[in-house]
Protein backbone atom coordinates (compact mmCIF):
# COMPACT_ATOMS: atom_id res chain seq x y z
CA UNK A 1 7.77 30.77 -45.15
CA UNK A 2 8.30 33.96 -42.88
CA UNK A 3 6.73 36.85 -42.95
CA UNK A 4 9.34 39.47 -43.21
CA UNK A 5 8.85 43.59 -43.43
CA UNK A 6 5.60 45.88 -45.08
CA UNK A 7 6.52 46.60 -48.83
CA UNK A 8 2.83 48.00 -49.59
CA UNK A 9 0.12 49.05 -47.71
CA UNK A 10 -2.90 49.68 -49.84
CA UNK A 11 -6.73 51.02 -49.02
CA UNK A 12 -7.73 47.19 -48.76
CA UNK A 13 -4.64 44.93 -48.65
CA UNK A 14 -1.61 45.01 -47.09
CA UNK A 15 1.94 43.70 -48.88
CA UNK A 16 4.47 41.94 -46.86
CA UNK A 17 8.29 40.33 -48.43
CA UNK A 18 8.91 37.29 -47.28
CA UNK A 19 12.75 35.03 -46.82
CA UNK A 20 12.15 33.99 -50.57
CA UNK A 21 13.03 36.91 -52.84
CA UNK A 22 9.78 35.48 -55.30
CA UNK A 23 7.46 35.46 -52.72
CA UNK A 24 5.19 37.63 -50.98
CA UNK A 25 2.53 37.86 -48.49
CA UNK A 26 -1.26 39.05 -48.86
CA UNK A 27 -2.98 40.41 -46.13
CA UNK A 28 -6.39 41.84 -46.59
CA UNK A 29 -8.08 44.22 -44.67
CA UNK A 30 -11.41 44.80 -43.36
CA UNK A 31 -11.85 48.33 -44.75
CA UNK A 32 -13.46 49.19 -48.11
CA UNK A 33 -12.91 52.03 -49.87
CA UNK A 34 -15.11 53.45 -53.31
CA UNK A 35 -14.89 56.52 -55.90
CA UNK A 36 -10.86 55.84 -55.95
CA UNK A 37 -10.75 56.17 -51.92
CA UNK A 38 -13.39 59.05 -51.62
CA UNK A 39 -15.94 56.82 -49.60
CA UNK A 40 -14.20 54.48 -47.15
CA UNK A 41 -15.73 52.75 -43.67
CA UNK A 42 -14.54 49.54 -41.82
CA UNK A 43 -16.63 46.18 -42.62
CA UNK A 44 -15.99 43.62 -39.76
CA UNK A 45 -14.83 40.02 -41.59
CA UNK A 46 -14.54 41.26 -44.93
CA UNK A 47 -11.06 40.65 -45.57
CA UNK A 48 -11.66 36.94 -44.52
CA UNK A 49 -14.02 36.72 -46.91
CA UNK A 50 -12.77 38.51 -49.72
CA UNK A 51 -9.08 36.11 -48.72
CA UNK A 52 -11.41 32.93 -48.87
CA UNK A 53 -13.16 33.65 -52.05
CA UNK A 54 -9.58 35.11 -53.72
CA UNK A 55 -8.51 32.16 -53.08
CA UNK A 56 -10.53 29.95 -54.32
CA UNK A 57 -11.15 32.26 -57.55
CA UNK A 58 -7.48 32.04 -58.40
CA UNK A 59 -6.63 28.48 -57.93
CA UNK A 60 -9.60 28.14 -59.99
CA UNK A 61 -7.70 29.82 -62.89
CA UNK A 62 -4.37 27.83 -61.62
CA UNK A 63 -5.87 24.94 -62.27
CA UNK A 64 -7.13 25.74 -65.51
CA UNK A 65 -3.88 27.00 -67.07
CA UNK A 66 -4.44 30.45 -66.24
CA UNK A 67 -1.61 31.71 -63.90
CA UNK A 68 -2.19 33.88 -61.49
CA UNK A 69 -0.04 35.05 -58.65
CA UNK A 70 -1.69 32.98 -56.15
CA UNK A 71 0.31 29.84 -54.47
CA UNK A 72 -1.87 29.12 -51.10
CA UNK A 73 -4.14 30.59 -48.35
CA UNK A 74 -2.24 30.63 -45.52
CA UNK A 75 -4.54 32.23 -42.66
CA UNK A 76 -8.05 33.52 -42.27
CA UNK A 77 -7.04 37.13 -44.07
CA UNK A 78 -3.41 35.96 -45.94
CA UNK A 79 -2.40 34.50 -49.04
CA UNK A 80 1.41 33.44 -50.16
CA UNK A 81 1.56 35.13 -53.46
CA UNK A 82 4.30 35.17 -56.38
CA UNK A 83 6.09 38.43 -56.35
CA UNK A 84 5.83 40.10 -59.28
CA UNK A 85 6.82 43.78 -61.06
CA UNK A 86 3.36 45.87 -61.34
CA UNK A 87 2.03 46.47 -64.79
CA UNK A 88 -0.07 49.69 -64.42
CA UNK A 89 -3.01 48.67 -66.31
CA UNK A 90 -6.35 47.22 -65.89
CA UNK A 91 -8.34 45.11 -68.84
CA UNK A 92 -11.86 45.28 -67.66
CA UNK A 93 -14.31 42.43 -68.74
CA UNK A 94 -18.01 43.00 -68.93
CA UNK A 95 -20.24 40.44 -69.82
CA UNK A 96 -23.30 43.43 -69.40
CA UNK A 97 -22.75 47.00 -69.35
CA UNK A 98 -22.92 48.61 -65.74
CA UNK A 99 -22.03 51.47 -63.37
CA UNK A 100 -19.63 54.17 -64.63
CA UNK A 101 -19.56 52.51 -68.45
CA UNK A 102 -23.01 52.45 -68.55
CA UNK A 103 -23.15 56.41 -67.38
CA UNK A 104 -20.58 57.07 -70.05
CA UNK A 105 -22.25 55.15 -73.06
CA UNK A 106 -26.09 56.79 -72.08
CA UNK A 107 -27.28 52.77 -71.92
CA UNK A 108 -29.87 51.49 -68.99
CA UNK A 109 -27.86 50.04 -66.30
CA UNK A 110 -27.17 46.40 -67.05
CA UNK A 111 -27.81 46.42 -70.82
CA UNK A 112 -26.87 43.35 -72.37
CA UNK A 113 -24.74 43.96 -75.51
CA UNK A 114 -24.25 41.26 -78.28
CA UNK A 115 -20.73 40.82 -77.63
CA UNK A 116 -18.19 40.90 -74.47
CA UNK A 117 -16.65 43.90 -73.98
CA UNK A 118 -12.91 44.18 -72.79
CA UNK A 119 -11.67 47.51 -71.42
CA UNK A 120 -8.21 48.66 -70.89
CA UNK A 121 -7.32 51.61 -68.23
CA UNK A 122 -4.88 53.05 -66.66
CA UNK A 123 -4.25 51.86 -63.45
CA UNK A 124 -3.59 55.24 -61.72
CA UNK A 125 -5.77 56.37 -59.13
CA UNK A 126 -5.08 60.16 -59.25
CA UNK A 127 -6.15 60.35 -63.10
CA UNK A 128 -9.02 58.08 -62.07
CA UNK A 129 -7.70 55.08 -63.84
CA UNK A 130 -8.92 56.53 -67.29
CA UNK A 131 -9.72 54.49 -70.82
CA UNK A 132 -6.10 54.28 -72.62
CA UNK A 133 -6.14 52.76 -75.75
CA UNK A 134 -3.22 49.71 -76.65
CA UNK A 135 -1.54 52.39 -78.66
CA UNK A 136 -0.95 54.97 -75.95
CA UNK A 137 -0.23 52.38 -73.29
CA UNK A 138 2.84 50.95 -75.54
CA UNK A 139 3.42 54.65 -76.21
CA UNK A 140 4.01 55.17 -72.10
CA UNK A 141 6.06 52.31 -71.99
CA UNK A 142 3.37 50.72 -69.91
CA UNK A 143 3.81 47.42 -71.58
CA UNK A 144 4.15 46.17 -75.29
CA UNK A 145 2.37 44.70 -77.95
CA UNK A 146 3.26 41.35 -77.43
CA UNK A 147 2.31 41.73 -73.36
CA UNK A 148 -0.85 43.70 -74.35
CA UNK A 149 -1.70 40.86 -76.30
CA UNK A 150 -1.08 38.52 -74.01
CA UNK A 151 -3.21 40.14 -71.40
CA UNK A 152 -6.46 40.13 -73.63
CA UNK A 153 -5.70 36.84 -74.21
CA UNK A 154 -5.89 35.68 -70.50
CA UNK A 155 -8.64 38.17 -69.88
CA UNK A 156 -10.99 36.55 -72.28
CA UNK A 157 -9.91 32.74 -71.36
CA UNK A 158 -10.46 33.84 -67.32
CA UNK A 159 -13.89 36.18 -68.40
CA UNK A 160 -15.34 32.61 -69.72
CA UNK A 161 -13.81 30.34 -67.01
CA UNK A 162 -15.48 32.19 -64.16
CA UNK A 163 -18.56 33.24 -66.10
CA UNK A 164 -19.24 29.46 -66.24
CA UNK A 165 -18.27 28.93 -62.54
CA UNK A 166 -20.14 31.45 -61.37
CA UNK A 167 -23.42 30.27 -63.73
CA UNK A 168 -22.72 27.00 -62.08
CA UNK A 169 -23.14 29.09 -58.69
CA UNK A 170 -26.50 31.05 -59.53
CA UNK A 171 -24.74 34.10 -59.68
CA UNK A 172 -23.98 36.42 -63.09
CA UNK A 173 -21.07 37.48 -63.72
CA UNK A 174 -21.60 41.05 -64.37
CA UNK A 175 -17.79 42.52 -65.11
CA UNK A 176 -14.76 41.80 -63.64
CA UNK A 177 -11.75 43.45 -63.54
CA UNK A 178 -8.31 42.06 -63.48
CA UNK A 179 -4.48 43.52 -63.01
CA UNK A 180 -1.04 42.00 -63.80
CA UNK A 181 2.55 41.54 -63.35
CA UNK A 182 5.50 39.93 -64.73
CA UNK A 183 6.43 37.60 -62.51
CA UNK A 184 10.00 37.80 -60.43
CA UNK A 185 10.72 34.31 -60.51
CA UNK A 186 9.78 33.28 -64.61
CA UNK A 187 8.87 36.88 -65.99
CA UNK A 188 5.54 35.50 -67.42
CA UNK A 189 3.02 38.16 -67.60
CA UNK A 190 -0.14 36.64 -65.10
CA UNK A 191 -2.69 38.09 -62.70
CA UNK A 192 -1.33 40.11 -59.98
CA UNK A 193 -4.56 41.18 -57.48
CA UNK A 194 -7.36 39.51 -55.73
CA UNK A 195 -10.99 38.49 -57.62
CA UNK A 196 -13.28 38.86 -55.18
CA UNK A 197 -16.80 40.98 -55.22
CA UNK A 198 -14.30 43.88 -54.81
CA UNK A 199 -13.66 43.20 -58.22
CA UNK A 200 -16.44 42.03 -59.85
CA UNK A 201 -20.27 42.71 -60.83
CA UNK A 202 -22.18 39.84 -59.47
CA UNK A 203 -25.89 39.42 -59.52
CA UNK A 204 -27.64 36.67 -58.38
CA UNK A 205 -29.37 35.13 -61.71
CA UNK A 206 -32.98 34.46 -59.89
CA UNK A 207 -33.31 37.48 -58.38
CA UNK A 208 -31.03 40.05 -59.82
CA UNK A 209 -29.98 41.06 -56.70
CA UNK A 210 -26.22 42.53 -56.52
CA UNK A 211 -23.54 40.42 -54.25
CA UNK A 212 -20.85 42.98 -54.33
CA UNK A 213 -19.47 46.17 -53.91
CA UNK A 214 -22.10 47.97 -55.20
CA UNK A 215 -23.65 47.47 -51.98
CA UNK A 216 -21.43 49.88 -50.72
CA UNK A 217 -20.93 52.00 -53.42
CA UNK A 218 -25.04 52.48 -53.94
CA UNK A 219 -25.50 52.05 -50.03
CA UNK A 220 -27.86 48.99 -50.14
CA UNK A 221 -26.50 47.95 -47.05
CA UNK A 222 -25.58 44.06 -46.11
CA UNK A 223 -22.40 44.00 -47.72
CA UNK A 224 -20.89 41.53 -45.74
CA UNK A 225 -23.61 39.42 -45.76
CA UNK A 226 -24.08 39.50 -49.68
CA UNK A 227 -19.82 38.60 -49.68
CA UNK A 228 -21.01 35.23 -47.47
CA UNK A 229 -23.62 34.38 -49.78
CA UNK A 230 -21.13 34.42 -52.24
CA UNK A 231 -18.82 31.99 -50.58
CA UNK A 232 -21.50 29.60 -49.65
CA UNK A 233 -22.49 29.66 -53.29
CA UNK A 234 -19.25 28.48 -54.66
CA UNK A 235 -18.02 26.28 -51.74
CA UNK A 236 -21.32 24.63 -53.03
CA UNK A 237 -20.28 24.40 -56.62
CA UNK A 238 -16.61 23.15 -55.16
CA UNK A 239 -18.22 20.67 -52.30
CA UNK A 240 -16.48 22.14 -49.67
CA UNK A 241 -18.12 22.02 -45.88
């Protein structure tokens, strides 16, 4: 498979076509960016890490009848990915309540509510990617019913698949956050961007200490480092070396 010319080049990742029309290349980056791009700085090895634990994330969900766009790591910071048309909207999963939400809804940081919580925004980063309801999303011709549906459906299957992986780990999963496409080569609707402690809250379950991007966001330092203990921790619940 050849890499062929730059189609999309993102704060984080990088988008490259390839010589198959329904394939593309992942490249991430080493930068990290929070507060829809407003705090940014350069992490050395984080977009090896964040490609390594992608990866195994979303063959995870492959192999559990979850597609995703993922096919195979293919270097230390690149993925061959199914290409896929962008759907602009994000279904957020939160197994507690955290960060912005928790802001919004007045609740202590973390609260644990009795159910799982799914939220769906608009993925646009100059409105902020604000709370849109199914209703107004169909209404924008963002997607339909049926794909809507759809969507929730995988959300909640994938929410439960990688809570238990990651219980399995010692780590909670806090929320995650996933994005989707229809994909160029069946049209299925599946999961279209990394999941990676980007993308998700995750806390270590003995301590409560935070693996991921909060480390940045809340400047507890060690970001990197918390990213590696996150790696070790699954390539322990995989038994890989």
């Amino acid at each position: 498979m050849n890499k062929d010319r730059l189609i999309f080049d993102g704060n984080e990742k990088q988008v490259f076509s390839t010589d198959d029309p329904n394939m593309v290349i992942f490249r991430y980056k080493d930068v990290t960016t929070a507060y829809h791009g407003v705090k940014r700085a350069r992490f050395a090895g984080k977009g090896a890490l964040n490609n390594e634990i992608s990866a195994l994330l979303l063959g995870y969900l492959n192999e559990n009848g979850v597609e995703t766009h993922f096919v195979q790591k293919i270097g230390e910071r690149e993925q061959l990915c199914r290409k896929i048309e962008i759907i602009p909207l994000e279904v957020v999963f939160h197994n507690r309540i955290a960060g912005s939400l928790a802001a919004k809804l007045g609740v202590e940081d973390g609260f644990k509510p009795a159910n799982t919580i799914l939220d769906l925004c608009y993925n646009n980063d100059e409105l902020g990617d604000p709370l849109i309801n199914r209703d107004q999303a169909a209404g924008l011709g963002l997607a339909s019913y049926l794909e809507l549906d759809v969507m929730y459906d995988i959300v909640r299957r994938s929410g439960k698949l990688l809570t238990d992986l990651f219980g399995k780990a010692g780590i909670e999963l806090v929320d995650a956050k996933f994005e989707f496409g229809r994909a160029a080569d069946t049209g299925a609707i599946i999961i279209s961007d990394e999941i990676s402690p980007d993308t998700c809250r995750l806390w270590d379950l003995e301590t409560g200490e935070r693996l991921d991007k909060d480390r940045f966001r809340l400047d507890l330092g060690d970001m990197v480092e918390s990213y590696g203990i996150v790696l070790e921790k699954l390539k322990n619940v995989f038994d890989i070396d």
